[in-house]
PDB file of N, CA and C in Angstrom:
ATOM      1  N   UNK A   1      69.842   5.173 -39.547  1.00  0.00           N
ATOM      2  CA  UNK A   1      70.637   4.565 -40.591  1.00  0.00           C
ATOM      3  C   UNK A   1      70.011   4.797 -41.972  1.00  0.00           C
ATOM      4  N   UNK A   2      68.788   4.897 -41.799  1.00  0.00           N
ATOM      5  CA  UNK A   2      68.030   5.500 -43.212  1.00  0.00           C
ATOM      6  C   UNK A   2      68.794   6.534 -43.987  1.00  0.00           C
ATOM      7  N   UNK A   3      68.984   7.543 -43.211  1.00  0.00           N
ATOM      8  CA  UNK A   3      69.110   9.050 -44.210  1.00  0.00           C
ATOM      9  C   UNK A   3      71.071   8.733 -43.826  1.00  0.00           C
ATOM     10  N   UNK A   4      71.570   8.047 -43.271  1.00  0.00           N
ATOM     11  CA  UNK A   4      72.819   8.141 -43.168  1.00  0.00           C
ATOM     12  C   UNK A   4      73.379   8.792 -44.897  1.00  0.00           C
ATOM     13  N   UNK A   5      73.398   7.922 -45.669  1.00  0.00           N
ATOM     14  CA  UNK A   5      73.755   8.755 -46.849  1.00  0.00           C
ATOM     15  C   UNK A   5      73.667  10.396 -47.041  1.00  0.00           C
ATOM     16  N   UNK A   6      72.058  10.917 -46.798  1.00  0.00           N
ATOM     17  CA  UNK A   6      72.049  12.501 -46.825  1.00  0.00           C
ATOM     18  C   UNK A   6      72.889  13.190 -46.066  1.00  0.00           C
ATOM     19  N   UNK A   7      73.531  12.881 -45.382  1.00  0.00           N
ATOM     20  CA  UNK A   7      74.316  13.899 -44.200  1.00  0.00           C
ATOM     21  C   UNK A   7      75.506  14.119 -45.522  1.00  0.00           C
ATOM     22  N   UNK A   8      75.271  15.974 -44.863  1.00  0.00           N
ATOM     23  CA  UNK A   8      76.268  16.468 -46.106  1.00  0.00           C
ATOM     24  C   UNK A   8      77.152  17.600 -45.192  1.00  0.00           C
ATOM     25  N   UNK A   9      76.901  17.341 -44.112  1.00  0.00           N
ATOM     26  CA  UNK A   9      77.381  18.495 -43.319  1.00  0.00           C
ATOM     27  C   UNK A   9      78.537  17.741 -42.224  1.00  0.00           C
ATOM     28  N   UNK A  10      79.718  17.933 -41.997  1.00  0.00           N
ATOM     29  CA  UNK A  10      80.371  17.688 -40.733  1.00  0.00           C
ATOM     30  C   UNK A  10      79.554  17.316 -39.353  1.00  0.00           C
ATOM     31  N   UNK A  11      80.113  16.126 -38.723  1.00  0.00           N
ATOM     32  CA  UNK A  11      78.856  16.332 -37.501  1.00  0.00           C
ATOM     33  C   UNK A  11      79.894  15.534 -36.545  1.00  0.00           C
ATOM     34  N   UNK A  12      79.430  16.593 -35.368  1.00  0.00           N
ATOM     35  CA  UNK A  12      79.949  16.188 -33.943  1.00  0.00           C
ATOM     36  C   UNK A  12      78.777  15.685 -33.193  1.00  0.00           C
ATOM     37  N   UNK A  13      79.271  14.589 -32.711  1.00  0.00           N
ATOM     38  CA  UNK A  13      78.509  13.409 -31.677  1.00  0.00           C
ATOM     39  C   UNK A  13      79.146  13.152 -30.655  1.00  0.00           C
ATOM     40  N   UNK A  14      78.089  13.915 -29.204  1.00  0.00           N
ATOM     41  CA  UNK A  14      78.632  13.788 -27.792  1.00  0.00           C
ATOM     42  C   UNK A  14      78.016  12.528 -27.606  1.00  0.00           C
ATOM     43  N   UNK A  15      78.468  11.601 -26.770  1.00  0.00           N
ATOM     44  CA  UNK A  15      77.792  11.014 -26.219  1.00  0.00           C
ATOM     45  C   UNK A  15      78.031  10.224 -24.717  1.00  0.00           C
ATOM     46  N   UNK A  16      77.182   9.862 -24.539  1.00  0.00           N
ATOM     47  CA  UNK A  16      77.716   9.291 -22.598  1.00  0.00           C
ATOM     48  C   UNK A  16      77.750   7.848 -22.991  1.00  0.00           C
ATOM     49  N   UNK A  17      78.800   7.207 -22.039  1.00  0.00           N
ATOM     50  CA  UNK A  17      78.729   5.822 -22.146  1.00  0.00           C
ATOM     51  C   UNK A  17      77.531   5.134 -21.138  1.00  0.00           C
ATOM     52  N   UNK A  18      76.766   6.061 -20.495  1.00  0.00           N
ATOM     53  CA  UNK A  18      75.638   5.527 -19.572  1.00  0.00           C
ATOM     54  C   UNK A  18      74.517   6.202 -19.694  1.00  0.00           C
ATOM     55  N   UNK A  19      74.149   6.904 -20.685  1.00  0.00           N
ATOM     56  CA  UNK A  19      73.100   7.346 -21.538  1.00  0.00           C
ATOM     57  C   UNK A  19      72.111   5.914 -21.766  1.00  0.00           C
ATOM     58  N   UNK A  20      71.082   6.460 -20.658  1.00  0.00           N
ATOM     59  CA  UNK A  20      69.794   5.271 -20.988  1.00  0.00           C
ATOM     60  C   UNK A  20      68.665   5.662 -21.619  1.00  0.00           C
ATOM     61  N   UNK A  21      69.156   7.111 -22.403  1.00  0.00           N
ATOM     62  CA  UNK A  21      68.070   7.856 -23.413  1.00  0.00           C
ATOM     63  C   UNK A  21      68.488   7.167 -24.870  1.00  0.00           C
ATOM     64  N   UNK A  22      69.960   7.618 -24.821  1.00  0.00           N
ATOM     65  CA  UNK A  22      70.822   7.144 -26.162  1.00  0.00           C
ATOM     66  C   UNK A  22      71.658   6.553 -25.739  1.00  0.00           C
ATOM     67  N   UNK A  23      71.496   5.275 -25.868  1.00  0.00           N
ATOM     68  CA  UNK A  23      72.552   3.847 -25.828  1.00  0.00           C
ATOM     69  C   UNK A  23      73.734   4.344 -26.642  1.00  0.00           C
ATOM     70  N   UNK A  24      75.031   4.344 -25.672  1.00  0.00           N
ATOM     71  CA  UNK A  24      75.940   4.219 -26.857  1.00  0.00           C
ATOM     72  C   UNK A  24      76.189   3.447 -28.294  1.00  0.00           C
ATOM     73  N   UNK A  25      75.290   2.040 -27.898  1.00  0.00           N
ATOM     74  CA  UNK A  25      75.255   0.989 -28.796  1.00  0.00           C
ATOM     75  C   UNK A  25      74.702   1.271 -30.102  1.00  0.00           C
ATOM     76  N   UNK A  26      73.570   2.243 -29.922  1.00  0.00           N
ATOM     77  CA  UNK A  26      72.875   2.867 -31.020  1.00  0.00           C
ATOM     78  C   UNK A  26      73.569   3.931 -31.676  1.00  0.00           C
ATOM     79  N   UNK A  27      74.215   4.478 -30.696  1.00  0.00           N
ATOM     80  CA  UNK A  27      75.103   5.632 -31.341  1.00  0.00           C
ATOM     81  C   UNK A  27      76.407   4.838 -32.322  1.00  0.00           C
ATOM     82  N   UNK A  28      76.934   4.288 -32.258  1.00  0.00           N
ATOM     83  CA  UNK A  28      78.011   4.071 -32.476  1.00  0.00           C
ATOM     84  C   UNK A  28      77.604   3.123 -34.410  1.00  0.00           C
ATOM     85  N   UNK A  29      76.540   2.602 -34.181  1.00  0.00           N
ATOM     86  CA  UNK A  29      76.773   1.942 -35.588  1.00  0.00           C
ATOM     87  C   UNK A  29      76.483   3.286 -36.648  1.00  0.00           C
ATOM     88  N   UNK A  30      75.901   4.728 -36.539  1.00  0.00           N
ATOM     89  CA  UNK A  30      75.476   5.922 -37.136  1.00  0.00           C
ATOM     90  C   UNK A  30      76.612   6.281 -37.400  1.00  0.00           C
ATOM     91  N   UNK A  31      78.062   6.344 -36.450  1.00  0.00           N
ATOM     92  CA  UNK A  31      79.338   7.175 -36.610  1.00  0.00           C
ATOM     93  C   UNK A  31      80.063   5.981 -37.371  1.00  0.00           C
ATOM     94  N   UNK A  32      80.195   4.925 -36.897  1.00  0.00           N
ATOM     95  CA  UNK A  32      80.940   3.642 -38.033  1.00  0.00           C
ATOM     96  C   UNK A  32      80.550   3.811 -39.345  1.00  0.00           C
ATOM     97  N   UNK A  33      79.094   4.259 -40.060  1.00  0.00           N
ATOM     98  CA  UNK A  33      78.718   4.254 -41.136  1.00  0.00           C
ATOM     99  C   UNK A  33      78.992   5.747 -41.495  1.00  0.00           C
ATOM    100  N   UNK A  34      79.027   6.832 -41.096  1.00  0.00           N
ATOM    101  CA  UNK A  34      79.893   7.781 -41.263  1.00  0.00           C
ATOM    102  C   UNK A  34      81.054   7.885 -42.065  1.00  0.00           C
ATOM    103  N   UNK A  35      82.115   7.269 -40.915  1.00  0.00           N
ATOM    104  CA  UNK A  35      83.258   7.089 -41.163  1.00  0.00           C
ATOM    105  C   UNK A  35      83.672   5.971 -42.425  1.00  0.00           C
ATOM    106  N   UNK A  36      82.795   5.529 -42.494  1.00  0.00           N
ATOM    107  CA  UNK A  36      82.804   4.114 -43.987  1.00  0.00           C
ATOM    108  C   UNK A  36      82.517   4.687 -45.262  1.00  0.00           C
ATOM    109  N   UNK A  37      81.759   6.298 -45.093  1.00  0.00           N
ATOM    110  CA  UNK A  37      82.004   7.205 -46.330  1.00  0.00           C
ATOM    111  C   UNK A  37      83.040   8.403 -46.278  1.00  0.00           C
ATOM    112  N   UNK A  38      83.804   7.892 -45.072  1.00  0.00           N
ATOM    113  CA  UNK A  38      84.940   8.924 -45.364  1.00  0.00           C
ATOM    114  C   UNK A  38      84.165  10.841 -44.634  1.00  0.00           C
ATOM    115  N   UNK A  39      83.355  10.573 -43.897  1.00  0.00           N
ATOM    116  CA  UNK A  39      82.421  12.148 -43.726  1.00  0.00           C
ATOM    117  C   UNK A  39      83.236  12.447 -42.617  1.00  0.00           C
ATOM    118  N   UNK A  40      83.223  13.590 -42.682  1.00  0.00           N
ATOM    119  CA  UNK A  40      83.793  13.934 -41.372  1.00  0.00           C
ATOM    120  C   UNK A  40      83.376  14.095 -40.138  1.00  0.00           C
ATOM    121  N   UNK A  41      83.376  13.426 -39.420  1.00  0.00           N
ATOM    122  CA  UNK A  41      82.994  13.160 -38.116  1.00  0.00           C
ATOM    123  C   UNK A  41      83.686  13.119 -36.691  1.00  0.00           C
ATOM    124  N   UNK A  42      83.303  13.437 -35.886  1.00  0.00           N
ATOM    125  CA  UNK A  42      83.882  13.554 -34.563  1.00  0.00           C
ATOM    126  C   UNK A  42      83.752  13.055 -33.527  1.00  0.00           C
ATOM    127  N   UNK A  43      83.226  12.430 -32.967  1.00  0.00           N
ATOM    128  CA  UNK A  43      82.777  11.612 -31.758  1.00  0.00           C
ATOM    129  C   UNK A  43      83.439  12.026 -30.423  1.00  0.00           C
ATOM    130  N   UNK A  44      82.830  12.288 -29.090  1.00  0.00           N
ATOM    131  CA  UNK A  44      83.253  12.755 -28.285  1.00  0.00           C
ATOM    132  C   UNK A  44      82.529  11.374 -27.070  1.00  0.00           C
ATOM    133  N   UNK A  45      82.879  10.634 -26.313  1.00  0.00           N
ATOM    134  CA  UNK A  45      82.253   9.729 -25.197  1.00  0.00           C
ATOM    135  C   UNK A  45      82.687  10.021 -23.878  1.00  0.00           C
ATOM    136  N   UNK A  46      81.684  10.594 -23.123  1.00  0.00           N
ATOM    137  CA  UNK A  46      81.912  10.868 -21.718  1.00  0.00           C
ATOM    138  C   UNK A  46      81.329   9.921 -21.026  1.00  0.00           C
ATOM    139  N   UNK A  47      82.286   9.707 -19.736  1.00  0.00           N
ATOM    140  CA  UNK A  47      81.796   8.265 -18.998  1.00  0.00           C
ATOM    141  C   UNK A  47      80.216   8.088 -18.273  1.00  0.00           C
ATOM    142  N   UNK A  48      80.078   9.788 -18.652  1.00  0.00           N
ATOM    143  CA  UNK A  48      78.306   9.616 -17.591  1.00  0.00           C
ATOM    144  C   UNK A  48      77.247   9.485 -18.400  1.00  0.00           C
ATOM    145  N   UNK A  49      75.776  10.010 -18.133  1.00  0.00           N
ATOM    146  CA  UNK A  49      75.316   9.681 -18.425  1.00  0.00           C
ATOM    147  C   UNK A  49      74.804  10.272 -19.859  1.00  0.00           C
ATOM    148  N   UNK A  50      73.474  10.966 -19.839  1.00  0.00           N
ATOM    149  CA  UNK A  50      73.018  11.604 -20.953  1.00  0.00           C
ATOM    150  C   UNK A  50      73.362  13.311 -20.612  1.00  0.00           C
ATOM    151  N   UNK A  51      74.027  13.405 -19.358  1.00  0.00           N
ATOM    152  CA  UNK A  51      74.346  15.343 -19.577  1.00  0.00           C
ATOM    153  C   UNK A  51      75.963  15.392 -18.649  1.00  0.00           C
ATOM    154  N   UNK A  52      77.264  15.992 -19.096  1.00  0.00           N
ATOM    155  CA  UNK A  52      77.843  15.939 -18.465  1.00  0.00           C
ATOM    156  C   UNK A  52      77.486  17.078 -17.414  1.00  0.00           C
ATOM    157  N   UNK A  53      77.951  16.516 -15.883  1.00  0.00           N
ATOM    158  CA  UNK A  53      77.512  17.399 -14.777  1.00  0.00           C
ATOM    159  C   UNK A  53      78.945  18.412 -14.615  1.00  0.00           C
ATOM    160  N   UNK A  54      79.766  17.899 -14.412  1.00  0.00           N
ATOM    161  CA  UNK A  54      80.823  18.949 -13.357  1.00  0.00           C
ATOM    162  C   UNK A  54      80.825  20.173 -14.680  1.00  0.00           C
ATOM    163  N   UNK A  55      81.126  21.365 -13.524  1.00  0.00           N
ATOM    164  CA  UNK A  55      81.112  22.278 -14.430  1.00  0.00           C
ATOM    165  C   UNK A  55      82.642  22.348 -15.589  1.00  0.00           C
ATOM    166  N   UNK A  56      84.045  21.477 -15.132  1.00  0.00           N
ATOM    167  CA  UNK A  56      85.188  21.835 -15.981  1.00  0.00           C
ATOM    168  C   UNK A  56      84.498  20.936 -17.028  1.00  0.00           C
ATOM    169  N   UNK A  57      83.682  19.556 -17.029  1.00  0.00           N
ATOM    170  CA  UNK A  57      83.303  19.055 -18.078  1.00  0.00           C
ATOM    171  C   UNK A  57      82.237  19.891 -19.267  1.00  0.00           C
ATOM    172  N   UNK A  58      81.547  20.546 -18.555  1.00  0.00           N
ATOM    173  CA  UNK A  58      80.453  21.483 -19.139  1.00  0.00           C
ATOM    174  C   UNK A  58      81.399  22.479 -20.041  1.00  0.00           C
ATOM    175  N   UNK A  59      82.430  23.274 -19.345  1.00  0.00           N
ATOM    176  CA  UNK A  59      83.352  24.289 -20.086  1.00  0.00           C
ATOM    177  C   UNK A  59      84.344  23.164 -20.958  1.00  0.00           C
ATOM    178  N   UNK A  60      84.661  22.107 -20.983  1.00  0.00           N
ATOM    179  CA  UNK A  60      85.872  21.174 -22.082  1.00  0.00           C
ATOM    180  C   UNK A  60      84.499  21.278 -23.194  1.00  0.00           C
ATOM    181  N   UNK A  61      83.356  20.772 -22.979  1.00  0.00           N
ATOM    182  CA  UNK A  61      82.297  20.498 -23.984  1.00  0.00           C
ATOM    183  C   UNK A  61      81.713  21.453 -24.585  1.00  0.00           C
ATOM    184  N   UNK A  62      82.299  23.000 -24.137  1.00  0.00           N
ATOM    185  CA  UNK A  62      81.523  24.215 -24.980  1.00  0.00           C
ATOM    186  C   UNK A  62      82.724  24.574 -25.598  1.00  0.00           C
ATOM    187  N   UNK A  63      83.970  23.991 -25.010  1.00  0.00           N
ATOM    188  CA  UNK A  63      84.955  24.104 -25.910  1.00  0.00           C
ATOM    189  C   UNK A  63      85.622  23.740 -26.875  1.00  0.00           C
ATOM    190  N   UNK A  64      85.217  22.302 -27.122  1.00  0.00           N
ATOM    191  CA  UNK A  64      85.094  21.327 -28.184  1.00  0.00           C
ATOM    192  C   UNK A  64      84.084  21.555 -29.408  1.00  0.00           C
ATOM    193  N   UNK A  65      82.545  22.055 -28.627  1.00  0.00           N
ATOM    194  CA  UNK A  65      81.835  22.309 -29.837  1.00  0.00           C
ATOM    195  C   UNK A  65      82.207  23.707 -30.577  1.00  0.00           C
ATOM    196  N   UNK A  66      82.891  24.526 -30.118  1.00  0.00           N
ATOM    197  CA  UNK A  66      83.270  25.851 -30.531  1.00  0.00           C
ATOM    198  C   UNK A  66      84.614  26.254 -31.400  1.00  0.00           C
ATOM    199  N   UNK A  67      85.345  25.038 -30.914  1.00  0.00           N
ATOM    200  CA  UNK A  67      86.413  24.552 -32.108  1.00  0.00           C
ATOM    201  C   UNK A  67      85.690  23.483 -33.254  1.00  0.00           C
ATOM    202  N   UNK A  68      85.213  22.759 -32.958  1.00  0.00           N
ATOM    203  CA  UNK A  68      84.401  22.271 -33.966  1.00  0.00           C
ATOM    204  C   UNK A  68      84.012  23.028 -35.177  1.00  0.00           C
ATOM    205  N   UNK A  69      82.959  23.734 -34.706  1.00  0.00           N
ATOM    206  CA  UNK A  69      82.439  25.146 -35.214  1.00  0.00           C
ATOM    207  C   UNK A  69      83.528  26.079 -35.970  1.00  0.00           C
ATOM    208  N   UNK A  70      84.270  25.881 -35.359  1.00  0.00           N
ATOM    209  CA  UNK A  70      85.456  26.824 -36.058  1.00  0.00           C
ATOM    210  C   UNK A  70      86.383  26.104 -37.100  1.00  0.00           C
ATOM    211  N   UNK A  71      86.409  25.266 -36.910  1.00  0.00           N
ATOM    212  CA  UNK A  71      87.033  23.702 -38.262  1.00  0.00           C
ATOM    213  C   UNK A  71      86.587  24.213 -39.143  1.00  0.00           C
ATOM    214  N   UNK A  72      85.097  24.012 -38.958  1.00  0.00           N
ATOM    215  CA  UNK A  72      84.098  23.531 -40.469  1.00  0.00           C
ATOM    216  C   UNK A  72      83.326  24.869 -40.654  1.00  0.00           C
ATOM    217  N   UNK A  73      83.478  26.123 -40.641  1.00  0.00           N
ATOM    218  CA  UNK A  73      82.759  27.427 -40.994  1.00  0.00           C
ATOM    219  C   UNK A  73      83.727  27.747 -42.496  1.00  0.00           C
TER     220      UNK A  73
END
């Protein structure tokens, strides 16, 4: 929440709702303060944990960051 202001770049945020590395809880007040300056942001929440496993989830998530990527170039 410190450097929240410096972010000057578009940013996509995966995250798991059972991530016991990164609490969603922690994640979520970083993207609220985001979005409270209007930045553009993306948020993506998958129900597992900190890595999605099945492989169609692995290919939706290289496909999301690659349109992403392609938004903001």
């Amino acid at each position: 929440m410190t450097y929240v202001d410096a972010v000057r770049a578009p940013v996509l945020v995966i995250a798991g709702e059972a991530d016991p590395r990164c609490p969603i809880e922690g994640v979520m007040p970083w993207v609220d303060a985001l979005r409270a300056r209007n930045h553009p942001v993306e948020l993506v929440v998958y129900p597992e944990g900190h890595h999605t496993n099945s492989m169609d989830a692995q290919v939706a998530n290289m496909r999301r960051v690659l349109a992403f990527f392609d938004q903001y170039r």
